[in-house]
C-alpha atoms as a PDB file:
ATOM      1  CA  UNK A   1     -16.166 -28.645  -9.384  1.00  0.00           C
ATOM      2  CA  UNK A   2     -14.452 -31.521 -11.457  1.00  0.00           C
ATOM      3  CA  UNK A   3     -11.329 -33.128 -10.063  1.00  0.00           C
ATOM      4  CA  UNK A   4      -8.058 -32.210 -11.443  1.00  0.00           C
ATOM      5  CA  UNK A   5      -5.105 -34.744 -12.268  1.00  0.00           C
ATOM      6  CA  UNK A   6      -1.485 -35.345 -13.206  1.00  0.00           C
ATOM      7  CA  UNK A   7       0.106 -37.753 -15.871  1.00  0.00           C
ATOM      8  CA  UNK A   8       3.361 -39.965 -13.664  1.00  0.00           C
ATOM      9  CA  UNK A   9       5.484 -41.851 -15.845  1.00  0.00           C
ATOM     10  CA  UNK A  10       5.831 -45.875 -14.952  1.00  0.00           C
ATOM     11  CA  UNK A  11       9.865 -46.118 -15.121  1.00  0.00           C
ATOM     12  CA  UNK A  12       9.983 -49.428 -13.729  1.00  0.00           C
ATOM     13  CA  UNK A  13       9.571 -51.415 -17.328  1.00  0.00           C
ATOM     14  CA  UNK A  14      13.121 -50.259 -18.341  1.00  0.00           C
ATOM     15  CA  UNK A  15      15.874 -52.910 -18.457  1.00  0.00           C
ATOM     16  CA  UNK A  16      18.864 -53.898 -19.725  1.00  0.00           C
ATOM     17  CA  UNK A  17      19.897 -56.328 -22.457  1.00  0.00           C
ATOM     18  CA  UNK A  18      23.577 -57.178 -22.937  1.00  0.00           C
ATOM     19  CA  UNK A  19      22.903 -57.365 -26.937  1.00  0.00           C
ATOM     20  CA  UNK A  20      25.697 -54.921 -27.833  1.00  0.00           C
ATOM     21  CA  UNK A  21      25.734 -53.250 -24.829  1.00  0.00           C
ATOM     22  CA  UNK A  22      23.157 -50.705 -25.398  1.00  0.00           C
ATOM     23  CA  UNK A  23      19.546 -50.708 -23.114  1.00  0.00           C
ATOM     24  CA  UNK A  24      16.753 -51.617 -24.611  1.00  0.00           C
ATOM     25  CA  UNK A  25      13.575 -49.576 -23.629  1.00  0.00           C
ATOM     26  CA  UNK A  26      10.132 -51.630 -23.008  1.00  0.00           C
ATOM     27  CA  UNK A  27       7.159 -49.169 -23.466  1.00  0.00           C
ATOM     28  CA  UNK A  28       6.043 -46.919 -20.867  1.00  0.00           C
ATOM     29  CA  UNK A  29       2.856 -46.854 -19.523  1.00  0.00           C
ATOM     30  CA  UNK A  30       1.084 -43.658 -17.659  1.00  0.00           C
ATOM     31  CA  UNK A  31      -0.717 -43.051 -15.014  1.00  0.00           C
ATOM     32  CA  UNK A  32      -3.859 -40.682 -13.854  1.00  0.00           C
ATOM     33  CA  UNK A  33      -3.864 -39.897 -10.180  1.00  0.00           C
ATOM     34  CA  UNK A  34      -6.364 -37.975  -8.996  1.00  0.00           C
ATOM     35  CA  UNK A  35      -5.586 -34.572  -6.687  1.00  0.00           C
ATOM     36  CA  UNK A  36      -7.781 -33.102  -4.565  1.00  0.00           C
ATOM     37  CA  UNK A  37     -10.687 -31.331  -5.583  1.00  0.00           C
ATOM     38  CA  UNK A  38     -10.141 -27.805  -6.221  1.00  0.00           C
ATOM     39  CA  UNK A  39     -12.870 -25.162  -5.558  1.00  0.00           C
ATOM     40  CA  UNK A  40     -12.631 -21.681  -5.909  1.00  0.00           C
ATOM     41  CA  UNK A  41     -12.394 -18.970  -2.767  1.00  0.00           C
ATOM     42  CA  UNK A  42     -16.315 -17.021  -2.672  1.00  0.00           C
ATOM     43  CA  UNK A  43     -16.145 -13.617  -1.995  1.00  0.00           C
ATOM     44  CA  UNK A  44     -19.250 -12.234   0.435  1.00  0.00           C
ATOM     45  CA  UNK A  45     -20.078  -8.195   0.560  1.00  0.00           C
ATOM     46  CA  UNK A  46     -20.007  -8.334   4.422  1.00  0.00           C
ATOM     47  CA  UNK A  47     -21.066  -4.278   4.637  1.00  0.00           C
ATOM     48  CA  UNK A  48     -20.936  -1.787   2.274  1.00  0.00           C
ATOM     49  CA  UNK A  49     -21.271   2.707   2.513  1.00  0.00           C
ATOM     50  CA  UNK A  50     -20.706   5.495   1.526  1.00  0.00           C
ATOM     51  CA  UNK A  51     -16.972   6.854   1.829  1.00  0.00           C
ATOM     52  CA  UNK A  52     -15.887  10.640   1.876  1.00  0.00           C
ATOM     53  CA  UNK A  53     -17.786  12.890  -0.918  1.00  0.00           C
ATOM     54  CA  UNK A  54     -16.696  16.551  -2.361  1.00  0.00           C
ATOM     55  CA  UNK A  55     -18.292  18.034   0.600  1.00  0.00           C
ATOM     56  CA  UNK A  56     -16.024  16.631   2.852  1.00  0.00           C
ATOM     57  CA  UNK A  57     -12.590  17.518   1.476  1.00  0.00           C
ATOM     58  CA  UNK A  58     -10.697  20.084  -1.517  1.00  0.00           C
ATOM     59  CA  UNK A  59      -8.921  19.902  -4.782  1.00  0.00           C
ATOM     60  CA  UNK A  60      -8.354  17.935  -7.216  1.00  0.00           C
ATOM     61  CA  UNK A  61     -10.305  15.482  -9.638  1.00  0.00           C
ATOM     62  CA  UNK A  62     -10.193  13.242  -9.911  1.00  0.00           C
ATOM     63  CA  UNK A  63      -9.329  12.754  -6.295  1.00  0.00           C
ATOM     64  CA  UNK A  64      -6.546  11.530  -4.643  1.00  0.00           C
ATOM     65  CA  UNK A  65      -8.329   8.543  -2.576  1.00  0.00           C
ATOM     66  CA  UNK A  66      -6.927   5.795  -0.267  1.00  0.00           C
ATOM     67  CA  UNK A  67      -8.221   3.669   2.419  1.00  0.00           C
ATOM     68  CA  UNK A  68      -6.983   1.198   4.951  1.00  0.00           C
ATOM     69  CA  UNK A  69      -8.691  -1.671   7.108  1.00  0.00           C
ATOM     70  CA  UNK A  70      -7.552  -2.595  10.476  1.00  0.00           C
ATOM     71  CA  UNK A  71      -9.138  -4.992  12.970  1.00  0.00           C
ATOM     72  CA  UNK A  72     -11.684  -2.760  14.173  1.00  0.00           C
ATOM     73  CA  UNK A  73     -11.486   0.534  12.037  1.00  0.00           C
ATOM     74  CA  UNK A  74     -11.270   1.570   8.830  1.00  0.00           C
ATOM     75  CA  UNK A  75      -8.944   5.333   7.565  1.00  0.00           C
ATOM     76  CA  UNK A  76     -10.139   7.201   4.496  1.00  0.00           C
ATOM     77  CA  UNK A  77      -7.858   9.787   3.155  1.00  0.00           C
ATOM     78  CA  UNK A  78      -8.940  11.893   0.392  1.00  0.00           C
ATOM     79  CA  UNK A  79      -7.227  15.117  -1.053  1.00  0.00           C
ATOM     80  CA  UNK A  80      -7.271  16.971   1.728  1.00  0.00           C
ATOM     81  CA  UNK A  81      -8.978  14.976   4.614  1.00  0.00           C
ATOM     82  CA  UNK A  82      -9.331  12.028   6.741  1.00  0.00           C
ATOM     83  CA  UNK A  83     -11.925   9.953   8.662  1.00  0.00           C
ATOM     84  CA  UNK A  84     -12.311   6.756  10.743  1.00  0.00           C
ATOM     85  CA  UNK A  85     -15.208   4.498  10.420  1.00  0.00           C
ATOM     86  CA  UNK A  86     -15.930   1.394  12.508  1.00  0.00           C
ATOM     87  CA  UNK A  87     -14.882  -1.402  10.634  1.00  0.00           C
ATOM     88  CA  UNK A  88     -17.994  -3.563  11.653  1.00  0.00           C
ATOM     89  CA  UNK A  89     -21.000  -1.091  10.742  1.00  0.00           C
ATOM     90  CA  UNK A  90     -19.626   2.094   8.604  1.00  0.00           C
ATOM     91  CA  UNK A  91     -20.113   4.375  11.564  1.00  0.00           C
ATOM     92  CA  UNK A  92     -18.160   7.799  11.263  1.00  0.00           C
ATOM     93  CA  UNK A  93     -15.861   8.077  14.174  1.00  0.00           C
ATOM     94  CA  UNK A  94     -13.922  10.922  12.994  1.00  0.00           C
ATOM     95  CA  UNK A  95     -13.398  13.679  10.163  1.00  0.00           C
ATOM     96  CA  UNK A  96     -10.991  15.907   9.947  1.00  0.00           C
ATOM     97  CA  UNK A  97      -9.027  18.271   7.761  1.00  0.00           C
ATOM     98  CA  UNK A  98      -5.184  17.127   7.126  1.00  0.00           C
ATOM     99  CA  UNK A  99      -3.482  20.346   8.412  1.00  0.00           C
ATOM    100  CA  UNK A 100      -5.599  20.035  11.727  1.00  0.00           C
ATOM    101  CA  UNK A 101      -4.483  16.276  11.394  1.00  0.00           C
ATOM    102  CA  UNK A 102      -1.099  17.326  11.351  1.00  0.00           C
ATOM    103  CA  UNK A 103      -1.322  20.063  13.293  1.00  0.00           C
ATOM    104  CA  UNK A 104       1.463  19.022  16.000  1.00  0.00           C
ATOM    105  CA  UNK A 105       3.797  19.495  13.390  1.00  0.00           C
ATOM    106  CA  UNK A 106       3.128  23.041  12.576  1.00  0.00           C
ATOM    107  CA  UNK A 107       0.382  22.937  10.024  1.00  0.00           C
ATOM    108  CA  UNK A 108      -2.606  25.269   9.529  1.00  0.00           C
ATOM    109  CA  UNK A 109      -5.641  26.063   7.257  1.00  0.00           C
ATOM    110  CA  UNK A 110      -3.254  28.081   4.916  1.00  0.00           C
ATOM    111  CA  UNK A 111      -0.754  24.757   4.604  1.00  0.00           C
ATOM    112  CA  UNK A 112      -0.714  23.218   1.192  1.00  0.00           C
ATOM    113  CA  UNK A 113      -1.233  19.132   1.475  1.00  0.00           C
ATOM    114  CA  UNK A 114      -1.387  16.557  -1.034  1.00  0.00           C
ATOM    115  CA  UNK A 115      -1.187  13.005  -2.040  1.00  0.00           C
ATOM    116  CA  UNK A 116      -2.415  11.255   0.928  1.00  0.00           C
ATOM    117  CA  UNK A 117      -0.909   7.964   1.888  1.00  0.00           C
ATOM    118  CA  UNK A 118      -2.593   5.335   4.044  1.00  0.00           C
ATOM    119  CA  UNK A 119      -1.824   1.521   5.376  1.00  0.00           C
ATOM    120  CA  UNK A 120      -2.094  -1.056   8.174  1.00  0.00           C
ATOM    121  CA  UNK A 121       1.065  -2.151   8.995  1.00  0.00           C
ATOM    122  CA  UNK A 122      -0.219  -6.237  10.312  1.00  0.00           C
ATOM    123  CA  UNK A 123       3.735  -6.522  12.044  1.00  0.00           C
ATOM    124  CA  UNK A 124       3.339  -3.804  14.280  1.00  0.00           C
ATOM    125  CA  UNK A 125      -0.472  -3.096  14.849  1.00  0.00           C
ATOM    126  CA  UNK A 126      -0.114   0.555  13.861  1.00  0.00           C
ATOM    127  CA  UNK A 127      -2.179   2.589  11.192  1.00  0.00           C
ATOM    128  CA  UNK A 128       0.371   4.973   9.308  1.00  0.00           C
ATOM    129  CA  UNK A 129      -0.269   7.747   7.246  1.00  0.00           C
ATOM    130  CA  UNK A 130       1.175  10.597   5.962  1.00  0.00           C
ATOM    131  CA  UNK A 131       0.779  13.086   3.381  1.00  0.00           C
ATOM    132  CA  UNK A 132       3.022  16.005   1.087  1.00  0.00           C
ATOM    133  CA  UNK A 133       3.130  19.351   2.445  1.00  0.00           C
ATOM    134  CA  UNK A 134       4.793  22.138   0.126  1.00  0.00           C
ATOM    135  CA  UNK A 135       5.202  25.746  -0.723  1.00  0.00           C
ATOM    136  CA  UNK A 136       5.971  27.214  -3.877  1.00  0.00           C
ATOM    137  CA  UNK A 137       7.015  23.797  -5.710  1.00  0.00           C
ATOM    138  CA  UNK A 138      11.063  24.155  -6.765  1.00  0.00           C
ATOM    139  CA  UNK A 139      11.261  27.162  -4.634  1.00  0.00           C
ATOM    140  CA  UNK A 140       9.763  26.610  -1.360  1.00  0.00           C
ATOM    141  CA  UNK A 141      10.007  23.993   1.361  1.00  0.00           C
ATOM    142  CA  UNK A 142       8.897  20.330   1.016  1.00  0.00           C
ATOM    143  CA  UNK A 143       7.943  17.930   3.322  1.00  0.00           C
ATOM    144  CA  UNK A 144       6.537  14.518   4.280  1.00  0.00           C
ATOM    145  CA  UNK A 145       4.316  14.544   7.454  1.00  0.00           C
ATOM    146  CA  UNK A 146       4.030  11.325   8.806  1.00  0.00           C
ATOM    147  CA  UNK A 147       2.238   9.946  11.553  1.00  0.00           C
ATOM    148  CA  UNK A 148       1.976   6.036  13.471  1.00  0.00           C
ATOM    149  CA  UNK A 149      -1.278   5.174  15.073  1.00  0.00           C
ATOM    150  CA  UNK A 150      -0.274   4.395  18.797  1.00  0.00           C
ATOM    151  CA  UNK A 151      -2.082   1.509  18.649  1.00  0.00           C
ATOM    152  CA  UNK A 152      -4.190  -0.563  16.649  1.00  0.00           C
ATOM    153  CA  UNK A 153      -7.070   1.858  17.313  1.00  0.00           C
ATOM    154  CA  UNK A 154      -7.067   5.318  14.769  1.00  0.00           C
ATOM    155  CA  UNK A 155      -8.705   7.171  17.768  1.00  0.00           C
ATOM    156  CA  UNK A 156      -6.342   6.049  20.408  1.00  0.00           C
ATOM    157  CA  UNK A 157      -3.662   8.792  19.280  1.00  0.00           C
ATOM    158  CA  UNK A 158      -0.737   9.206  16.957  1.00  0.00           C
ATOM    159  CA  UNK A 159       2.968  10.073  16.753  1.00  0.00           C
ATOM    160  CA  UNK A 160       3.686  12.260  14.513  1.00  0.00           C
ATOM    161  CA  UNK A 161       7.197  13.476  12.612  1.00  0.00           C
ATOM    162  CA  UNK A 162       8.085  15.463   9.413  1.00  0.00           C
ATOM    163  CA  UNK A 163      11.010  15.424   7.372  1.00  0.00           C
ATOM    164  CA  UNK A 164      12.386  17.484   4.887  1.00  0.00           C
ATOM    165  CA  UNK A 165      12.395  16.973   1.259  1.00  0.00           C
ATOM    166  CA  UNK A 166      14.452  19.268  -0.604  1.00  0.00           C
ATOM    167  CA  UNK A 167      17.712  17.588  -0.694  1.00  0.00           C
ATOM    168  CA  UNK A 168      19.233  19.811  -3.357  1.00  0.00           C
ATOM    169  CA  UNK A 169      20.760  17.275  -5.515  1.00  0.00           C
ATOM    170  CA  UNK A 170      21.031  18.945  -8.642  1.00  0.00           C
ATOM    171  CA  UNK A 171      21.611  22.540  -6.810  1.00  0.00           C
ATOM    172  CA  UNK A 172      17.991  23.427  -6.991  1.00  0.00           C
ATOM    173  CA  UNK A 173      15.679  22.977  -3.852  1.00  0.00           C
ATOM    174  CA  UNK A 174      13.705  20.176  -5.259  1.00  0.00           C
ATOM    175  CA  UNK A 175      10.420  19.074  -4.242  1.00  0.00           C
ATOM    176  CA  UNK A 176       8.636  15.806  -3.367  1.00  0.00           C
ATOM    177  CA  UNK A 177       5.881  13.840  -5.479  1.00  0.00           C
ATOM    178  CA  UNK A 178       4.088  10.947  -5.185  1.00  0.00           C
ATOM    179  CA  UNK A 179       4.973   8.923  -2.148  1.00  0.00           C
ATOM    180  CA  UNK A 180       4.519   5.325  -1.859  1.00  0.00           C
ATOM    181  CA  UNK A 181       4.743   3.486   1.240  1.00  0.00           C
ATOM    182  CA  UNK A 182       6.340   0.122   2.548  1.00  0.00           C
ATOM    183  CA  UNK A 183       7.759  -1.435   5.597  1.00  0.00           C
ATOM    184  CA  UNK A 184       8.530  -5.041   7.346  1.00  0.00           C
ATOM    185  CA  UNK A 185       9.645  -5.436  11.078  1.00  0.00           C
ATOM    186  CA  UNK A 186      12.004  -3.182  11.201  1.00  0.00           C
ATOM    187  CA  UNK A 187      11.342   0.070   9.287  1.00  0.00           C
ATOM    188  CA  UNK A 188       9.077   2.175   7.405  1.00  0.00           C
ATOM    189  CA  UNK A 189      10.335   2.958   3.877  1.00  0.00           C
ATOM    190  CA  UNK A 190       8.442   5.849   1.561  1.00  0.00           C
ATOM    191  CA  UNK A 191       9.515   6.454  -2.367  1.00  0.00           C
ATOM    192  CA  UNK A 192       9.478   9.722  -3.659  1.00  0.00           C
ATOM    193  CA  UNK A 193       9.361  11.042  -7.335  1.00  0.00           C
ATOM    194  CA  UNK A 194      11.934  13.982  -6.838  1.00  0.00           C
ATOM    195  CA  UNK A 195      11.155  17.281  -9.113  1.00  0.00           C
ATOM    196  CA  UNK A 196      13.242  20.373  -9.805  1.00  0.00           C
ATOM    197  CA  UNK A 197      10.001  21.840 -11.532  1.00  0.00           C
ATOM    198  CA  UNK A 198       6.691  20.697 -11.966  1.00  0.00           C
ATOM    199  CA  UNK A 199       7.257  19.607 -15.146  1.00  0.00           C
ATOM    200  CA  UNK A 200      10.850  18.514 -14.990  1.00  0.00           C
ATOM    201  CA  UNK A 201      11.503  15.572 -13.330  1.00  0.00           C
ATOM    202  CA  UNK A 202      14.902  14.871 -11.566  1.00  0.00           C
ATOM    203  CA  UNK A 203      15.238  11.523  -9.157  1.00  0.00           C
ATOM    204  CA  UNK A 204      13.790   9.125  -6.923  1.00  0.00           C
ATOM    205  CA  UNK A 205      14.496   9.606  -3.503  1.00  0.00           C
ATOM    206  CA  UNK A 206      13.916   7.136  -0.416  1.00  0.00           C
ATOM    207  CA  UNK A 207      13.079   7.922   2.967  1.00  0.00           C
END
C-alpha cells in the first residue's frame, strides 16, 4: 500500500523591505512529508449459518427480519418469532413464538404481533427487544411489548413491560407503526410512525 503525503508551505522566506512600506514576498517553496502508511481494515467470515426460515415463523414477505450480536449470543427476530444462537458456533439455544415470548404480559396464540425490534445495548450489557401488538388497527388497542435481557446472556431471563399506544391525538384511537429503537446510559428511546388508519398517516410519537 503506497504512502500517502501532505504539501506544508515554507513561510519562513517572507520579509520585509522598507521600499515604500509595503512587504515584499520571496518565493515559497513546498514541502512533501510523508504520513504513515495507510492500509485498509480486512474483513474475515469467522462463522457463517443458516438463520430462521418460513417454517419457523408467520406472515408477511418479505419478512420483517432483525438480528443482534452480543458477547456470547446472537437474537433473531423474524415476523412472528425469536431464537438465540451461540455466538461462537451457530448452535440453536432457543425458538420461540413472540406471544409465548411475551407471554408475562398477557399475550397468547390469538395476539396479533408485528415489526420485531432487536439490539445490544454495549452501556448496559442487556439484549432488548420488543415488538407491536394490536387489534383492529384505528379501532382497537395498541401496544409496544418490550422486554431487557437481565443480563448479558438471552437465556438468563428478561423483564418485561408494555405500554400503550393509542394516545388519541387527533380524537381517534390511533395505532402504532414501525418502531425504531435507541438509547445511551440513561434511557431507552423507541420512535413510532403514529396512524389513524392504515392508510392515513397522523404523527410521530416517542416513547
Amino acid at each position: 500500500m503506497g504512502s500517502l503525503a501532505f504539501v506544508r508551505l515554507d513561510r519562513s522566506s517572507r520579509r520585509k523591505t522598507a521600499h515604500r512600506g509595503c512587504r515584499e514576498m520571496s518565493p515559497r517553496r513546498l514541502f512533501l512529508e510523508r504520513l504513515e502508511d495507510r492500509a485498509l481494515p480486512s474483513v474475515s467470515v469467522l462463522n457463517q449459518f443458516a438463520g430462521m426460515s418460513i417454517n419457523d415463523t408467520t406472515l408477511g414477505e418479505p419478512p420483517d427480519t432483525i438480528v443482534a450480536a452480543g458477547p456470547s449470543h446472537l437474537v433473531e427476530l423474524v415476523n412472528t418469532a425469536i431464537r438465540i444462537y451461540s455466538k461462537s458456533n451457530g448452535g440453536v439455544l432457543s425458538t420461540r413464538q413472540l406471544w409465548s415470548f411475551f407471554q408475562p404480559l398477557g399475550t397468547g396464540p390469538s395476539s396479533s404481533l408485528s415489526d420485531p425490534v432487536v439490539s445490544y445495548d454495549e452501556l448496559g450489557n442487556r439484549f432488548v427487544a420488543g415488538a407491536l401488538d394490536f387489534e383492529l388497527p384505528g379501532a382497537g388497542p395498541s401496544r409496544f411489548d418490550f422486554a431487557v435481557s437481565n443480563t448479558s446472556d438471552p437465556t438468563a431471563g428478561w423483564t418485561f413491560r408494555r405500554y400503550d399506544m393509542n394516545d388519541v391525538l387527533s380524537g381517534v384511537a390511533d395505532f402504532a407503526d414501525f418502531p425504531r429503537l435507541g438509547w445511551n446510559a440513561d434511557a431507552y428511546v423507541v420512535s413510532f410512525n403514529m396512524f389513524i388508519t392504515p392508510a392515513t398517516y397522523d404523527h410521530v410519537d416517542t416513547l
